[in-house]
C-alpha atoms as a PDB file:
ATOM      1  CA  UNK A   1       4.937 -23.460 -20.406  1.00  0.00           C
ATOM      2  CA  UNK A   2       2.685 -24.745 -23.438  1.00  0.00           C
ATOM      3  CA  UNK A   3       3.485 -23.253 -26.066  1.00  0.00           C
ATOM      4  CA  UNK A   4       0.287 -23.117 -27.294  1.00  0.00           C
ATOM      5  CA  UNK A   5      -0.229 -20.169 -24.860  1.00  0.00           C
ATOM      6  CA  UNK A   6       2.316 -18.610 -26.710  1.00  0.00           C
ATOM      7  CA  UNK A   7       0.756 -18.788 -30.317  1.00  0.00           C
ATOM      8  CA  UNK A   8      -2.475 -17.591 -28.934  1.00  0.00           C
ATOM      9  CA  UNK A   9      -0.903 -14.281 -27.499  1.00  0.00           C
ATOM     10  CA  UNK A  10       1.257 -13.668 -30.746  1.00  0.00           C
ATOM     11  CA  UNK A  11      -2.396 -14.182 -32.900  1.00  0.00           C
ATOM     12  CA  UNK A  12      -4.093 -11.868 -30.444  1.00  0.00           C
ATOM     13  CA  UNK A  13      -1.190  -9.604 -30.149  1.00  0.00           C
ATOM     14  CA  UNK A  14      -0.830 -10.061 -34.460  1.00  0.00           C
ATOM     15  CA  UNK A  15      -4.649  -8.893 -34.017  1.00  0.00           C
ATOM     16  CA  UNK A  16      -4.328  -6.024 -32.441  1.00  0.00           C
ATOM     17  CA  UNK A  17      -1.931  -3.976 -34.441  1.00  0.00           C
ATOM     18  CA  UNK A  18      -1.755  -3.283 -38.113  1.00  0.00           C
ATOM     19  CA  UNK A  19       1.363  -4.520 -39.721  1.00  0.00           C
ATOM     20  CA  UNK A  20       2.171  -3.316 -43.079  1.00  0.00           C
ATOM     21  CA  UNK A  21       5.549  -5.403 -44.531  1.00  0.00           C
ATOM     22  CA  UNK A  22       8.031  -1.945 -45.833  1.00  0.00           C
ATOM     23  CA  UNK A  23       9.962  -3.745 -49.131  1.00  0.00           C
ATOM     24  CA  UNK A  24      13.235  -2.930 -48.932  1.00  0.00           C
ATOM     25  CA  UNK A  25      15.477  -1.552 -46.121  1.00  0.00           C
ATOM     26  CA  UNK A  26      14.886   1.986 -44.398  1.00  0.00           C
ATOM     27  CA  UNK A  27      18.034   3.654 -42.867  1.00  0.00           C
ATOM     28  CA  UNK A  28      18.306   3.709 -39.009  1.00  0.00           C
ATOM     29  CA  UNK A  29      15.761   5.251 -37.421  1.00  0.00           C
ATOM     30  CA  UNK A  30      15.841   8.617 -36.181  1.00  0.00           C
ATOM     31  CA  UNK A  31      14.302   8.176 -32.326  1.00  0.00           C
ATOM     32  CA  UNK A  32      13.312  11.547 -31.208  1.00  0.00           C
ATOM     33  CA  UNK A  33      11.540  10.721 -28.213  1.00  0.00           C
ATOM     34  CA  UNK A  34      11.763   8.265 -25.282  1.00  0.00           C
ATOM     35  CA  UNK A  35      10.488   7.095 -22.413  1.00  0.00           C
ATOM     36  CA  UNK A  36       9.528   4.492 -19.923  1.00  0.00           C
ATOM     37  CA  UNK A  37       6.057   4.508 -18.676  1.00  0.00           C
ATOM     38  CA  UNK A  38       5.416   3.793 -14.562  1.00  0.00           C
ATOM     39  CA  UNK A  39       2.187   3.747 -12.774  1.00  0.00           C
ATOM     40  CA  UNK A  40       2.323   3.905  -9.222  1.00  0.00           C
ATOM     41  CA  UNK A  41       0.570   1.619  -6.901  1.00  0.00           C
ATOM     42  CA  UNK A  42      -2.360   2.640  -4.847  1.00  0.00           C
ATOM     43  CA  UNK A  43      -6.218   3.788  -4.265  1.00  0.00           C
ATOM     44  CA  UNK A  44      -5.713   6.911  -6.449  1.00  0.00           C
ATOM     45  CA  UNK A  45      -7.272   5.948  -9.881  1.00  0.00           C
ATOM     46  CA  UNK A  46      -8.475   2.697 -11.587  1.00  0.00           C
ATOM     47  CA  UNK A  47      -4.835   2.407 -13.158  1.00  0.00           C
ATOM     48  CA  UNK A  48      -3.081   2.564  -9.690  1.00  0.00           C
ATOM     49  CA  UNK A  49      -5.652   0.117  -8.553  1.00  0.00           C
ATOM     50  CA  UNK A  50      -5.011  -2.589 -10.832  1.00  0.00           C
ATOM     51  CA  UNK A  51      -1.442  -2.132 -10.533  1.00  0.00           C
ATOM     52  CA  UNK A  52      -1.724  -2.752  -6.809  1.00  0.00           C
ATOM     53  CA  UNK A  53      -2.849  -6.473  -7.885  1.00  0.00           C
ATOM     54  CA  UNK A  54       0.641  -7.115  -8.921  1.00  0.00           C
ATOM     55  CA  UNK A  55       2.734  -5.118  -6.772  1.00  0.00           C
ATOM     56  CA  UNK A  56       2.800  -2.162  -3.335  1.00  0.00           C
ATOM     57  CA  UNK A  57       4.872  -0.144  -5.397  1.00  0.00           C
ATOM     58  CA  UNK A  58       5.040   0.340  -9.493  1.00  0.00           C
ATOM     59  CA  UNK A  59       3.987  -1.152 -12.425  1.00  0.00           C
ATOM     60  CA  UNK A  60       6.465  -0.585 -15.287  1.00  0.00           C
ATOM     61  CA  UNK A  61       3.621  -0.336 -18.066  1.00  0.00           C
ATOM     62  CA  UNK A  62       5.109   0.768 -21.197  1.00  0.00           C
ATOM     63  CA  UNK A  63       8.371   1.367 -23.447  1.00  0.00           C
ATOM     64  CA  UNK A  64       7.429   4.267 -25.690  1.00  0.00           C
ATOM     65  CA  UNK A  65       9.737   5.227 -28.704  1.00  0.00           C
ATOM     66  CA  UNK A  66       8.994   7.832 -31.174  1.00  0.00           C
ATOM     67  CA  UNK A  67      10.922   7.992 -34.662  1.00  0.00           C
ATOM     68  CA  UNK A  68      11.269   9.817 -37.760  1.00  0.00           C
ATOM     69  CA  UNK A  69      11.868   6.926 -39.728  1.00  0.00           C
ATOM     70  CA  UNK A  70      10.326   4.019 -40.636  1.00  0.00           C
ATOM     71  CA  UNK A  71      12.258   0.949 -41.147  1.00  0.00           C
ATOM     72  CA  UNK A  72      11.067  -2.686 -41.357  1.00  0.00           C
ATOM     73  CA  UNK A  73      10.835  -5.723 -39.394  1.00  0.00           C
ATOM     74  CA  UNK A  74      10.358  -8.117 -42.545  1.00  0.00           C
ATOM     75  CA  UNK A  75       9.467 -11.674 -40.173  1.00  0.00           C
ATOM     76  CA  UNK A  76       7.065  -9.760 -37.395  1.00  0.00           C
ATOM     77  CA  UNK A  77       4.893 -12.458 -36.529  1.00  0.00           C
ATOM     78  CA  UNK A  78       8.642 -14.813 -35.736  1.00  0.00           C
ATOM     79  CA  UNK A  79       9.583 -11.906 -33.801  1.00  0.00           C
ATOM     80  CA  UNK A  80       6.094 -11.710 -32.180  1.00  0.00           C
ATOM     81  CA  UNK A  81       6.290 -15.427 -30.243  1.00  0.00           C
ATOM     82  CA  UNK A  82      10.337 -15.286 -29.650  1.00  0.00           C
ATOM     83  CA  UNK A  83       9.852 -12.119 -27.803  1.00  0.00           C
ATOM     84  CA  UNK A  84       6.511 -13.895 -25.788  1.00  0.00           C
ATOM     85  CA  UNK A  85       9.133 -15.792 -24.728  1.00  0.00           C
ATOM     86  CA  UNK A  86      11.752 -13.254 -23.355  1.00  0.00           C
ATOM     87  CA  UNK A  87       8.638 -11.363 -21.411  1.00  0.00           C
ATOM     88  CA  UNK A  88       7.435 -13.930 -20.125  1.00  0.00           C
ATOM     89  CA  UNK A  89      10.437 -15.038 -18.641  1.00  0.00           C
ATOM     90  CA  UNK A  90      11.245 -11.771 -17.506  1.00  0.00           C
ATOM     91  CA  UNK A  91       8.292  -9.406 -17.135  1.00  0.00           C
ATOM     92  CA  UNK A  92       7.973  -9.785 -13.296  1.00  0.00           C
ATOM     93  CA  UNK A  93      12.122  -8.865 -12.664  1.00  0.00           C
ATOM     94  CA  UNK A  94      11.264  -5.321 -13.850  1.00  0.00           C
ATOM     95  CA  UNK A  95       7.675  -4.882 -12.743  1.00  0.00           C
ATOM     96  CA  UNK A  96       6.691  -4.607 -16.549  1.00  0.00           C
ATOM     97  CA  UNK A  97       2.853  -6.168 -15.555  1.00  0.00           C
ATOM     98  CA  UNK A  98      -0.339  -5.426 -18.040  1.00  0.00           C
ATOM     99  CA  UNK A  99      -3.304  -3.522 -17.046  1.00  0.00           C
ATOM    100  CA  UNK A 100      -5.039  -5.007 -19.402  1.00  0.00           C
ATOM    101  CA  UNK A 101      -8.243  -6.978 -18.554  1.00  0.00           C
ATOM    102  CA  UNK A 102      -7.107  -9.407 -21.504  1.00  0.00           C
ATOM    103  CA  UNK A 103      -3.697 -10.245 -19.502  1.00  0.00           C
ATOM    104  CA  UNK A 104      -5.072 -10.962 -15.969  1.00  0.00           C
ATOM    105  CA  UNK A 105      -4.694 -12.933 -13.604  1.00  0.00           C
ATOM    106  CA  UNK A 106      -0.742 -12.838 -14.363  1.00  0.00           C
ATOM    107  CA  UNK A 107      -0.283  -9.376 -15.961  1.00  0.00           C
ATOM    108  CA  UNK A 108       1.113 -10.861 -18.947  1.00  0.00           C
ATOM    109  CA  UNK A 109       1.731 -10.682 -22.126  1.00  0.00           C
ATOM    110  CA  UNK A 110      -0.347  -9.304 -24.965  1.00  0.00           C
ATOM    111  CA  UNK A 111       0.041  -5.956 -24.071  1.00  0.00           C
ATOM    112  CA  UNK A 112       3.851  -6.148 -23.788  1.00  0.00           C
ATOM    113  CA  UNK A 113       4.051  -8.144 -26.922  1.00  0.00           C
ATOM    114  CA  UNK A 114       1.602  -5.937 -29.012  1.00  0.00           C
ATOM    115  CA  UNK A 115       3.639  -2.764 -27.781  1.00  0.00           C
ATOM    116  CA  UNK A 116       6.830  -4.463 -29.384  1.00  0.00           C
ATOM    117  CA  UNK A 117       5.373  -4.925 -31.950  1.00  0.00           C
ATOM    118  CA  UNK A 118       4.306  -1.708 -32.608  1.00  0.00           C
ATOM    119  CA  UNK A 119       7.807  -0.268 -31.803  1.00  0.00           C
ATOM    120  CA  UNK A 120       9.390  -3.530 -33.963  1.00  0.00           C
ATOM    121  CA  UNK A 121       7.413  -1.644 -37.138  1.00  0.00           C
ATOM    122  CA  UNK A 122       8.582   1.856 -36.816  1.00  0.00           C
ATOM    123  CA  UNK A 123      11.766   0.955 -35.561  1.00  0.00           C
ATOM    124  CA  UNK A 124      12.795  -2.460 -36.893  1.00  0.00           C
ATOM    125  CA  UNK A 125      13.698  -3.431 -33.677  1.00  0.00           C
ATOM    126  CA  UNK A 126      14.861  -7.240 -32.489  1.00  0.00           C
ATOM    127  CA  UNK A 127      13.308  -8.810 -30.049  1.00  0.00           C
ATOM    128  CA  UNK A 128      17.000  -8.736 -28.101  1.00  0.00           C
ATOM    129  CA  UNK A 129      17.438  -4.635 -29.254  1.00  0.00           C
ATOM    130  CA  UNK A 130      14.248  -3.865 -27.883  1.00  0.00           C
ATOM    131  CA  UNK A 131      14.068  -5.811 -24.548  1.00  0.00           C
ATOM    132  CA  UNK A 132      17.706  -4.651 -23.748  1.00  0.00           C
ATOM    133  CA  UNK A 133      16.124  -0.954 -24.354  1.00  0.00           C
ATOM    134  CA  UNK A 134      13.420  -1.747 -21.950  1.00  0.00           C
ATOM    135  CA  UNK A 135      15.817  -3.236 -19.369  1.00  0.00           C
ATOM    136  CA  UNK A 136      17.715  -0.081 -19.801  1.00  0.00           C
ATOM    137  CA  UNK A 137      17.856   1.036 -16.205  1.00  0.00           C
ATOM    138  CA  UNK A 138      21.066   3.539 -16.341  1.00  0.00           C
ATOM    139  CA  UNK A 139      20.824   7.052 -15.112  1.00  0.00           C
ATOM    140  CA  UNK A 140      21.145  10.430 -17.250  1.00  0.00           C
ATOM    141  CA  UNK A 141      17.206  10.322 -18.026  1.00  0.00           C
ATOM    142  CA  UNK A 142      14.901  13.075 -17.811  1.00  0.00           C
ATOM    143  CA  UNK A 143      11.438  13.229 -16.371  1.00  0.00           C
ATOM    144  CA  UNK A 144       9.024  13.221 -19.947  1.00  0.00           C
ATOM    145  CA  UNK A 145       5.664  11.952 -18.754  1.00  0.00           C
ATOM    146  CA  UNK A 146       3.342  13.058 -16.062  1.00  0.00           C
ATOM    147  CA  UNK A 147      -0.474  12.111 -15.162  1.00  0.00           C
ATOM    148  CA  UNK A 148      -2.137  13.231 -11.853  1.00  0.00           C
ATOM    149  CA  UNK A 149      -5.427  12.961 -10.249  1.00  0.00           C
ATOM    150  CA  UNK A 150      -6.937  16.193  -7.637  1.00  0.00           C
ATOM    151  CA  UNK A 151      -7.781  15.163  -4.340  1.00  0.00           C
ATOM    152  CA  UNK A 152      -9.390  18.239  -3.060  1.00  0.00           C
ATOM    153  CA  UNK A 153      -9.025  16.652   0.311  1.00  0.00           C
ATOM    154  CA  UNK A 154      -5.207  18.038   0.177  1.00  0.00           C
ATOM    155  CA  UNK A 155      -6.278  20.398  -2.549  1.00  0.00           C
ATOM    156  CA  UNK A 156      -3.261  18.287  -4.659  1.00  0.00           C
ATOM    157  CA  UNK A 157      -2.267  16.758  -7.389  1.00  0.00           C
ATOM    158  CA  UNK A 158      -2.040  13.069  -6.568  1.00  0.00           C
ATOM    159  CA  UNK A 159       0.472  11.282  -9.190  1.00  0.00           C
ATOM    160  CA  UNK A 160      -0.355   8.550 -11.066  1.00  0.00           C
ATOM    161  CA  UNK A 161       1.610   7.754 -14.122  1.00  0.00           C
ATOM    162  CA  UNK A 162       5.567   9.553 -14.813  1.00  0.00           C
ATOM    163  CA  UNK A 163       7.882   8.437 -17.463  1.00  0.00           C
ATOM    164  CA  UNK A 164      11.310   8.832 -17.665  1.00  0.00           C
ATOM    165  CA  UNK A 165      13.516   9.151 -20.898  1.00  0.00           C
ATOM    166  CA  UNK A 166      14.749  11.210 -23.789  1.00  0.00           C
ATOM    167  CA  UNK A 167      12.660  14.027 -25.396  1.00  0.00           C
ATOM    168  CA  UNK A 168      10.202  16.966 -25.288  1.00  0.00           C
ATOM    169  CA  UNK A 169       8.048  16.766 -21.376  1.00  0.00           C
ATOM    170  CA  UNK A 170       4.546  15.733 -21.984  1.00  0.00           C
ATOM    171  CA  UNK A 171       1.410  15.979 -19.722  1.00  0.00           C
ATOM    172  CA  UNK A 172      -1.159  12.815 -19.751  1.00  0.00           C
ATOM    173  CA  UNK A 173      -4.117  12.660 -21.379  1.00  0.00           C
ATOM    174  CA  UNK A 174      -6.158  14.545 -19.218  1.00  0.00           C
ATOM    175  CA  UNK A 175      -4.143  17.062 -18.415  1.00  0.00           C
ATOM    176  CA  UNK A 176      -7.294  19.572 -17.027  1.00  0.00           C
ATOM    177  CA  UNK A 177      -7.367  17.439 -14.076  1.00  0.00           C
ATOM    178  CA  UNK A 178      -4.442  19.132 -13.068  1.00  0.00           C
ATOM    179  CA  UNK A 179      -5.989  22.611 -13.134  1.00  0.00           C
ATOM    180  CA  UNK A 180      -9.109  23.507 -10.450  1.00  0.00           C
ATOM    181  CA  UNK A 181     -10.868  26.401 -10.217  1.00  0.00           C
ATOM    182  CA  UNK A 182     -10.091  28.183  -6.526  1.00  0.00           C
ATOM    183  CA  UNK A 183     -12.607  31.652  -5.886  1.00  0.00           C
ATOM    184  CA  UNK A 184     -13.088  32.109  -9.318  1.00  0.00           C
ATOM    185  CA  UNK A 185     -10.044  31.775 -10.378  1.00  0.00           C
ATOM    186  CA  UNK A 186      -7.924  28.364 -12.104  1.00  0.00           C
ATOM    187  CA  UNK A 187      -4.653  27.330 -10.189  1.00  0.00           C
ATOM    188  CA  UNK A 188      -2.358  24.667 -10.451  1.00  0.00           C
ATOM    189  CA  UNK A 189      -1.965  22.669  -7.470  1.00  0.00           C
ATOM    190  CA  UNK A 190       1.395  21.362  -6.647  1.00  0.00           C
ATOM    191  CA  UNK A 191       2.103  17.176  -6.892  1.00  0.00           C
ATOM    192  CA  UNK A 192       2.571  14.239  -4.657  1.00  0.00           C
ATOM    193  CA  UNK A 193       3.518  10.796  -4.378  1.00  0.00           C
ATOM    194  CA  UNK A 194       3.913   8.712  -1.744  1.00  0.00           C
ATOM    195  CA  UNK A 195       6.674   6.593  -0.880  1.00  0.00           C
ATOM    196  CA  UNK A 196       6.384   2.811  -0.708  1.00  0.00           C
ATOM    197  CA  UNK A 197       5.822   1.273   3.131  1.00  0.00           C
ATOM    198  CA  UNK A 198       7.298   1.460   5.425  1.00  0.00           C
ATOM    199  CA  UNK A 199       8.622   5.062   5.067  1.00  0.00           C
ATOM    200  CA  UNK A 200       4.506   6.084   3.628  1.00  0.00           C
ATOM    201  CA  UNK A 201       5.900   9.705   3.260  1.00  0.00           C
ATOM    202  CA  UNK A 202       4.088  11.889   1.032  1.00  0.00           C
ATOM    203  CA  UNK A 203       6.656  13.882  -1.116  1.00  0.00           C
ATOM    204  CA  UNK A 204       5.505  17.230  -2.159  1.00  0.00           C
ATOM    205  CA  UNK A 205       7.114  18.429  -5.527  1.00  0.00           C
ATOM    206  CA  UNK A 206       6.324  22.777  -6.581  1.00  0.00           C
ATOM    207  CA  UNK A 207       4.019  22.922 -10.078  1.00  0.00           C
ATOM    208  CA  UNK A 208       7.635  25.296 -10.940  1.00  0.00           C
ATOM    209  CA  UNK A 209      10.310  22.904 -10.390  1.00  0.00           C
ATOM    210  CA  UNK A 210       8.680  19.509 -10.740  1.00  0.00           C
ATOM    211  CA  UNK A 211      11.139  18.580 -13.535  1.00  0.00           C
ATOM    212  CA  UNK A 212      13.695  19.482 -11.375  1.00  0.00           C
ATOM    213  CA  UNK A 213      12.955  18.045  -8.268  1.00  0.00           C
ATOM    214  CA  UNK A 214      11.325  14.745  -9.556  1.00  0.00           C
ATOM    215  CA  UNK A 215      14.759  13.187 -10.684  1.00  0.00           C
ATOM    216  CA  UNK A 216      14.863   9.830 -12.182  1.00  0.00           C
ATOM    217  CA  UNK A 217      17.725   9.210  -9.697  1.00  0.00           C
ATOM    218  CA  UNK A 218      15.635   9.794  -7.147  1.00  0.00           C
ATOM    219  CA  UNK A 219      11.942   7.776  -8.353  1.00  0.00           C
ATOM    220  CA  UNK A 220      14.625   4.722  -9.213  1.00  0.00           C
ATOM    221  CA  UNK A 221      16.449   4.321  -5.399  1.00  0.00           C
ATOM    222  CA  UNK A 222      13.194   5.489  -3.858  1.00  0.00           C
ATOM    223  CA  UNK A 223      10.193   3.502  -5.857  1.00  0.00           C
ATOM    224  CA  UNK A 224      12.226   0.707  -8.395  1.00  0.00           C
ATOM    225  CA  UNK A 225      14.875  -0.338  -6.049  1.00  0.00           C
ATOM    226  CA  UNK A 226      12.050  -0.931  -3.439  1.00  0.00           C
ATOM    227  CA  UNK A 227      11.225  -4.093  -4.972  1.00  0.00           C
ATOM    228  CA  UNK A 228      13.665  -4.882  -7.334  1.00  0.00           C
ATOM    229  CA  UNK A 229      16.400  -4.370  -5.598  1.00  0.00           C
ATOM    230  CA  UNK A 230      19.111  -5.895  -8.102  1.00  0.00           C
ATOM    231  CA  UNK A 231      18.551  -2.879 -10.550  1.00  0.00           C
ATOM    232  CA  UNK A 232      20.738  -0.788  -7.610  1.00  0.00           C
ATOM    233  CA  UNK A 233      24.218  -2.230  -7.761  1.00  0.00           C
ATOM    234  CA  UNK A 234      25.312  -2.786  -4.291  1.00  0.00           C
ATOM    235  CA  UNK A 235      28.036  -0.280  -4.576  1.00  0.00           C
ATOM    236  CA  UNK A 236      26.222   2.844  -5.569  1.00  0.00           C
ATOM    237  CA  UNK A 237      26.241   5.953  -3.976  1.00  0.00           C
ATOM    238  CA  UNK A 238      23.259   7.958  -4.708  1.00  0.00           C
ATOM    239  CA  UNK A 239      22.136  10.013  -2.131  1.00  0.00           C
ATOM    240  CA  UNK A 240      18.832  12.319  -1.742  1.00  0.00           C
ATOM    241  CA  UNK A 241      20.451  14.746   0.034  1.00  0.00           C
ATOM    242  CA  UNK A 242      21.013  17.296  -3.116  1.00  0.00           C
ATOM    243  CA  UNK A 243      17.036  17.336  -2.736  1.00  0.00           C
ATOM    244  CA  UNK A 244      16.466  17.604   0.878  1.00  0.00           C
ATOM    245  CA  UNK A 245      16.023  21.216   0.578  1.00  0.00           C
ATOM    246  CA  UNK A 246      13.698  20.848  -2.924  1.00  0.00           C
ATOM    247  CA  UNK A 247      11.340  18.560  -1.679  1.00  0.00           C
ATOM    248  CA  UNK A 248       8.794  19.174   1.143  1.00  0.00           C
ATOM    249  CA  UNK A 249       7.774  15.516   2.940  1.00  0.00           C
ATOM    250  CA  UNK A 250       4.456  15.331   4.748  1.00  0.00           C
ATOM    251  CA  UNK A 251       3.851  12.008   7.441  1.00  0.00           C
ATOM    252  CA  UNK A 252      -0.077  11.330   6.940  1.00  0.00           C
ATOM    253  CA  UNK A 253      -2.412   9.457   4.613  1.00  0.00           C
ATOM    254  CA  UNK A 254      -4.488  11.042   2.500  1.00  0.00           C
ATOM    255  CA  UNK A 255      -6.549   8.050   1.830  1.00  0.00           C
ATOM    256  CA  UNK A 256      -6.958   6.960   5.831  1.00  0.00           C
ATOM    257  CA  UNK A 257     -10.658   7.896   5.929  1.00  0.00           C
ATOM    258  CA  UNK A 258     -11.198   6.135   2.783  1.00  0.00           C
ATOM    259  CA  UNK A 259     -10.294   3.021   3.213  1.00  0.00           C
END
């Protein structure tokens, strides 16, 4: 690969974010919240459709850390074009594509490298510390992101965007798109997301128990494993069947008559 191509994403990337030099050095930093970012793939939002240009199942969009403290990364722009170099070579084994217009046609890699940057400030973060963070597949996390869409077809909240990590549950940015207004009255529908092909099964999680019942045990052998199969060692066990009786399944397509 020219490397070239490199210098220009670390510029644009450099471009992008402000970074301030901290003198001196900062304890560890304190990281209060975490979480990986997915968006699924599909016809459900202009996110989910650009995903589905890279992949029929996820796109692993973002690593999102949040600290207390602030140490320093005192060589960013180094760090900037050694870790071009580690996405680059790597971005498409964990689905971690750009939705950016900037990064098309191949999905990569000033968004990845501008959010390591970012997280290489308030953090002081490697390039090595933070992609092994981001390859972190291991159970034990807890659902902490969730953005939906209402199709009032199946009066529903369509899911588009969940993160999994460490740290207080959050909502997405538009969270009133969860909430419609039924006689009068505002409800909250429940949530679905449909498996990958071939299985195409809607899986219908309760607005009560979604943080239950959406597991990231479950999203990782049911969505992740789909296409990256080498994140699921060949020996594991997991099994669904603690959740057979949580989550209700439903065989159609809400998107047939669409499409």
């Amino acid at each position: 690969m020219d490397m070239r191509f490199f210098k220009f994403l670390a510029i644009h990337a450099f471009a992008c974010v402000a970074i301030h030099t901290i003198e001196g050095t900062i304890g560890p930093a304190q990281i209060r919240r975490e979480s990986m970012i997915f968006v699924i793939a599909g016809p459900y939002s202009n996110a989910t459709s650009l995903c589905s240009n890279y992949s029929e199942v996820f796109c692993y969009t973002y690593f999102f850390i949040d600290t207390i403290e602030l140490p320093s990364r005192h060589d960013v722009r180094q760090d900037a074009v050694h870790f071009q170099s580690i996405v680059w070579n790597n971005f498409r084994s964990v689905n971690m594509y750009s939705l950016k217009t900037f990064d098309k046609p191949r999905g990569c890699c000033s968004s990845q490298v501008q959010n390591f940057m970012n997280v290489a400030y308030r953090t002081g973060m490697s390039p090595e510390t933070y992609w092994s963070r981001v390859t972190n597949f291991s159970e034990g996390k807890q659902l902490t992101y969730l953005k939906s869409v209402y199709d009032p077809d199946s009066c529903m909240n369509l899911i588009t965007h969940l993160g999994f990590g460490h740290g207080n549950f959050q909502f997405g940015d538009h969270a009133s798109a969860d909430m419609q207004v039924r006689d009068g009255l505002y409800f909250q529908p429940d949530y679905g997301i449909l498996t990958p092909a071939p299985d195409s099964t809607w899986h219908i999680f309760s607005k009560y128990f979604i943080s239950t019942q959406l597991t990231y045990e479950w999203f990782k052998y049911t969505f992740i494993c789909k296409e990256q199969a080498w994140i699921c060692a060949p020996n594991n066990t997991y099994s669904d069947a603690t959740q057979e009786n949580q989550v209700e399944t439903r065989n159609f397509s809400l998107f047939a008559e669409r499409h």
